[in-house]
N, C-alpha and C. Protein backbone atom coordinates (compact mmCIF):
# COMPACT_ATOMS: atom_id res chain seq x y z
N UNK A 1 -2.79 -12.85 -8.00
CA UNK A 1 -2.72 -11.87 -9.05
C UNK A 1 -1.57 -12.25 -9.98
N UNK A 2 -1.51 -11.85 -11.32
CA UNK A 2 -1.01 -12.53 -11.92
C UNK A 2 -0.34 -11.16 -12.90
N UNK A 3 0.85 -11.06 -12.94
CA UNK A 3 1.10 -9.97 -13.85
C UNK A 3 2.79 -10.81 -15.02
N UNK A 4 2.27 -10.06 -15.99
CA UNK A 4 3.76 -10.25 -17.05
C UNK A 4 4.77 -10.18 -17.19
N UNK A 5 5.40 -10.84 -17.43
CA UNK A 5 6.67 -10.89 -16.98
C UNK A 5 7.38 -9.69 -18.41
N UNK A 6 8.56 -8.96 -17.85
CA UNK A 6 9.29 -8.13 -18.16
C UNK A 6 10.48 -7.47 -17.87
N UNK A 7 11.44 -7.10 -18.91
CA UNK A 7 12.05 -6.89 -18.40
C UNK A 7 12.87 -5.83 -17.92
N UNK A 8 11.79 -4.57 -17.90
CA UNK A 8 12.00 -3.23 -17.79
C UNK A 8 11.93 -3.11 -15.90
N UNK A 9 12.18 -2.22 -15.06
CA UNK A 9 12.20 -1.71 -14.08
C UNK A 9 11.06 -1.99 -14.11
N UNK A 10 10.30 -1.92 -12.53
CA UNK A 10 8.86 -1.43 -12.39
C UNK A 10 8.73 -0.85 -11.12
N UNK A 11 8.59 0.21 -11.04
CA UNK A 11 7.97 1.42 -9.89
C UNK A 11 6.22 1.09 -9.41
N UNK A 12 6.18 1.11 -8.69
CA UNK A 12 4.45 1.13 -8.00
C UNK A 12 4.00 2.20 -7.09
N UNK A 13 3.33 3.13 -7.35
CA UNK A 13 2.63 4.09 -6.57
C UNK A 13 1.08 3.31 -6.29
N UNK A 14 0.99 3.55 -4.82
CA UNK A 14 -0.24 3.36 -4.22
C UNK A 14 -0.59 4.61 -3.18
N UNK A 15 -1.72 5.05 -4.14
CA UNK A 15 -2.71 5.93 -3.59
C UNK A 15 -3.70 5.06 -2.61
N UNK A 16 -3.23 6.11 -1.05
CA UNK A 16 -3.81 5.28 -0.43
C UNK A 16 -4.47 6.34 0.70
N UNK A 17 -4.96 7.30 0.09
CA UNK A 17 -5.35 8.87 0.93
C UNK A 17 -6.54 9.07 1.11
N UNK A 18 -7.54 8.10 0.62
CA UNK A 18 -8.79 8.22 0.55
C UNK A 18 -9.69 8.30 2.31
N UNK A 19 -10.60 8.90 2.89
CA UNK A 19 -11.23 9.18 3.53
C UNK A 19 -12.22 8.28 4.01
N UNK A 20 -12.54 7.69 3.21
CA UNK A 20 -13.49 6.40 3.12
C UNK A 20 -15.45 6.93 3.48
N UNK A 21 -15.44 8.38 2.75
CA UNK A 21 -16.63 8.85 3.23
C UNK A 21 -17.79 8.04 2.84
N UNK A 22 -17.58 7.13 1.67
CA UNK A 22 -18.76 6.46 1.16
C UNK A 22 -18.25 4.92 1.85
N UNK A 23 -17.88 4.82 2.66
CA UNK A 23 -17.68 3.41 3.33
C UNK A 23 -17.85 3.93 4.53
N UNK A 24 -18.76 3.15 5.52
CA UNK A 24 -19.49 3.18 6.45
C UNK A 24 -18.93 2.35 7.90
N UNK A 25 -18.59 3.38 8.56
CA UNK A 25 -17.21 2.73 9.63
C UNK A 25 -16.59 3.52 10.20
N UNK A 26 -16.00 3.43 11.13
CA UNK A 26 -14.73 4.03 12.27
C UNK A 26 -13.85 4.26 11.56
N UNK A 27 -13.27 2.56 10.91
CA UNK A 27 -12.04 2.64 10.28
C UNK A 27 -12.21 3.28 9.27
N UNK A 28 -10.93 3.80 8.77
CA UNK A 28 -10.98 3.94 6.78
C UNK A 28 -10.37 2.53 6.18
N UNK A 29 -11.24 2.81 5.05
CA UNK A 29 -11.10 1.28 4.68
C UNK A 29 -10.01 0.36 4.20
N UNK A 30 -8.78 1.06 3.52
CA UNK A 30 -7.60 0.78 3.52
C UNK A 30 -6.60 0.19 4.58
N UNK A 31 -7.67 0.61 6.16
CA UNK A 31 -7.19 0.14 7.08
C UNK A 31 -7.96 -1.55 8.00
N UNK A 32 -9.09 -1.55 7.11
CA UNK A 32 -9.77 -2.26 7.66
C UNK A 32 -8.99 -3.51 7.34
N UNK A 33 -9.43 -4.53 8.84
CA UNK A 33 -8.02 -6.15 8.35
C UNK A 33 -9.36 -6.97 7.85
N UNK A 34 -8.61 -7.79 6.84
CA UNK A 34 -9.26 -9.01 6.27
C UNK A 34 -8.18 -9.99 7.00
N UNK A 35 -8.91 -11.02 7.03
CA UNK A 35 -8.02 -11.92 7.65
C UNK A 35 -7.01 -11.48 8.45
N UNK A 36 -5.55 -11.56 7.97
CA UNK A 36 -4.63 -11.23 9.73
C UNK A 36 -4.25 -10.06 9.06
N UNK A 37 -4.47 -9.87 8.02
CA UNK A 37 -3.75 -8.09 7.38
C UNK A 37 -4.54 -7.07 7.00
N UNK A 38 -4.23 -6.07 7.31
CA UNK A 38 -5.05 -4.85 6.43
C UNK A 38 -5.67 -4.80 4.72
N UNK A 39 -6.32 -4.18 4.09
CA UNK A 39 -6.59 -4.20 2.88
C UNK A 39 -5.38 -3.32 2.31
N UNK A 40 -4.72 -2.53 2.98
CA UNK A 40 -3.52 -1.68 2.03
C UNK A 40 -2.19 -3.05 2.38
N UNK A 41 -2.19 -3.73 3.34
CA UNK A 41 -1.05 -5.30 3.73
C UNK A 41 -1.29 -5.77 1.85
N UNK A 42 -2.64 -5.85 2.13
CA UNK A 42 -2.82 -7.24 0.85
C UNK A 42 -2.74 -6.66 -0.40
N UNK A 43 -2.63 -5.12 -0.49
CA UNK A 43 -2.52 -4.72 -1.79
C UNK A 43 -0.81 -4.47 -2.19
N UNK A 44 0.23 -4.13 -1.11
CA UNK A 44 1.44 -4.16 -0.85
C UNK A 44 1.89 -5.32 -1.44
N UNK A 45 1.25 -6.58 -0.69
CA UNK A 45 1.84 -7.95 -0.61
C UNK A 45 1.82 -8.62 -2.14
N UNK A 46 0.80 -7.84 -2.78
CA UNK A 46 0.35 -8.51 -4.21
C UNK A 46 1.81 -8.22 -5.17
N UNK A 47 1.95 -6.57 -5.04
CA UNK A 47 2.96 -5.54 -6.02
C UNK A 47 4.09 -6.60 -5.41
N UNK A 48 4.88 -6.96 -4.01
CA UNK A 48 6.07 -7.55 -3.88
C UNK A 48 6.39 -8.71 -4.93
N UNK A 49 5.07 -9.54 -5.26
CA UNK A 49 5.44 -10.54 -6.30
C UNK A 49 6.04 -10.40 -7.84
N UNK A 50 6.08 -8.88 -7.97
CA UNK A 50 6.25 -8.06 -9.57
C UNK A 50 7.70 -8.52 -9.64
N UNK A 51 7.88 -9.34 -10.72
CA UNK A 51 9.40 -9.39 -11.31
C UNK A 51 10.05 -7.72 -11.60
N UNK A 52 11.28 -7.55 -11.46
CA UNK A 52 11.70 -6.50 -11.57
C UNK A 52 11.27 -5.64 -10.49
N UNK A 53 10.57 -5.52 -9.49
CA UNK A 53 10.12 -4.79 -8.62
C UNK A 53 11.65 -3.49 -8.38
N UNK A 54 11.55 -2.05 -8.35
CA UNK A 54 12.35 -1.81 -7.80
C UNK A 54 12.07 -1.10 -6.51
N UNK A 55 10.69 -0.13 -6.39
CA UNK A 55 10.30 0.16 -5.23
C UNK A 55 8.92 0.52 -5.44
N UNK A 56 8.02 0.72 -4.44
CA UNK A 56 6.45 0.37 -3.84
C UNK A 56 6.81 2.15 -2.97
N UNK A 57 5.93 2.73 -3.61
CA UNK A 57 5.73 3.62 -2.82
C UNK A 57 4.18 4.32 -2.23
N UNK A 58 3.89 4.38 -0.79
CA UNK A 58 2.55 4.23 -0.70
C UNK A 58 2.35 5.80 0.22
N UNK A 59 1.58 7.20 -0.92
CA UNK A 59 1.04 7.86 -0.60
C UNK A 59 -0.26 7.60 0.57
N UNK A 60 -0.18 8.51 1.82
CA UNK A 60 -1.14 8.36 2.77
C UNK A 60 -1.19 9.75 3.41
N UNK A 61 -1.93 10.28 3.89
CA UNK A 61 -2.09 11.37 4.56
C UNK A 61 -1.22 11.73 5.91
N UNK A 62 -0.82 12.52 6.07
CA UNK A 62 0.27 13.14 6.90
C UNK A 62 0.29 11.81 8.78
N UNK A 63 -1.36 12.10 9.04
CA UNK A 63 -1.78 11.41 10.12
C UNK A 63 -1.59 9.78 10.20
N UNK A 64 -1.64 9.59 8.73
CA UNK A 64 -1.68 7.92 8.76
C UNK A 64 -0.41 7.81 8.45
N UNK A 65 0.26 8.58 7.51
CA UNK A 65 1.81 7.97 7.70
C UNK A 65 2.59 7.46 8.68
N UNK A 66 2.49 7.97 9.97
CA UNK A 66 3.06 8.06 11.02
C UNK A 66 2.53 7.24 12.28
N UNK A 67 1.50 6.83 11.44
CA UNK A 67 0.89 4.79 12.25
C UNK A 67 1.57 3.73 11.45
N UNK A 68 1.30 4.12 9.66
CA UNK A 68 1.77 3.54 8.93
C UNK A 68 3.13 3.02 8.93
N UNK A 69 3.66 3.78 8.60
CA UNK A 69 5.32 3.98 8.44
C UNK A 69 6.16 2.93 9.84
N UNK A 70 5.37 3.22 10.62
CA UNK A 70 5.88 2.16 11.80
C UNK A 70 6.28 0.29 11.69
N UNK A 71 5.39 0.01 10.90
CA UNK A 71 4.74 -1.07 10.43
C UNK A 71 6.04 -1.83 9.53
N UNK A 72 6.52 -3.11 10.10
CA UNK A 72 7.84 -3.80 9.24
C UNK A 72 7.78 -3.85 8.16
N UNK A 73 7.85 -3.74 7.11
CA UNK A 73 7.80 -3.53 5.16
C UNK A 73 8.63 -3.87 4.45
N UNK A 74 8.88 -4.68 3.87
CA UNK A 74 9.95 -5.34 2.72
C UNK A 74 10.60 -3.46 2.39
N UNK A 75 11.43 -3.78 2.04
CA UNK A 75 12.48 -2.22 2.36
C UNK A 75 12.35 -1.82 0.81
N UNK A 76 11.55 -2.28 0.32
CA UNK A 76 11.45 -1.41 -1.69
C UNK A 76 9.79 -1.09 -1.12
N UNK A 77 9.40 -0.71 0.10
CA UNK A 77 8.28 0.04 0.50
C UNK A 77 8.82 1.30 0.77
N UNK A 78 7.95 2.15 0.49
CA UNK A 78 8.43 3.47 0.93
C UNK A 78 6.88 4.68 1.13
N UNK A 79 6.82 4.90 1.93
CA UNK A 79 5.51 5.70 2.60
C UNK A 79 5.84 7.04 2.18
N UNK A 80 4.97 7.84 1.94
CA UNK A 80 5.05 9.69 1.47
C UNK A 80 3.68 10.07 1.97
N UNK A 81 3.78 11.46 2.22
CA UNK A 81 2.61 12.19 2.70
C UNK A 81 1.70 12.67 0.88
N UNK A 82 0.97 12.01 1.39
CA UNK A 82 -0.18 12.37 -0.07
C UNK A 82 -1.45 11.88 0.15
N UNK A 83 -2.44 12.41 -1.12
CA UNK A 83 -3.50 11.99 -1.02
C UNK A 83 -4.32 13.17 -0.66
């Protein structure tokens, strides 16, 4: 992924609360792994490359925070109950 370079701050919210009722599965799909990481890993991993990054914050539902949140994270991650 490829984003512009700048030289303002940049904040990232990821909505990541979704239910996955139209995806067909156990898992929800944010959780499902591609290769060795999750689909919310590889969407995390993309935002870390943002010049200026100052923090990644990833809304999830009360239940998943607290699988989530466990999980080692470059420390400009930050998990909240949402969604």
């Amino acid at each position: 992924m490829t984003f512009r370079k700048t030289s303002q701050k940049v904040h990232v919210i990821i909505p990541a609360g979704g239910r996955s009722l139209r995806f067909s599965g156990d898992i929800k799909k944010q959780f499902l792994v591609l290769g060795s990481k999750t689909v919310l890993d590889h969407t995390i991993s993309a935002f870390l490359g943002v010049e200026n990054l100052v923090q990644i914050i990833v809304a999830l539902p009360e239940a998943d925070l607290k699988i989530h949140e466990k999980e080692n994270h470059d420390k400009t991650v930050r998990f909240v109950v949402g969604g």
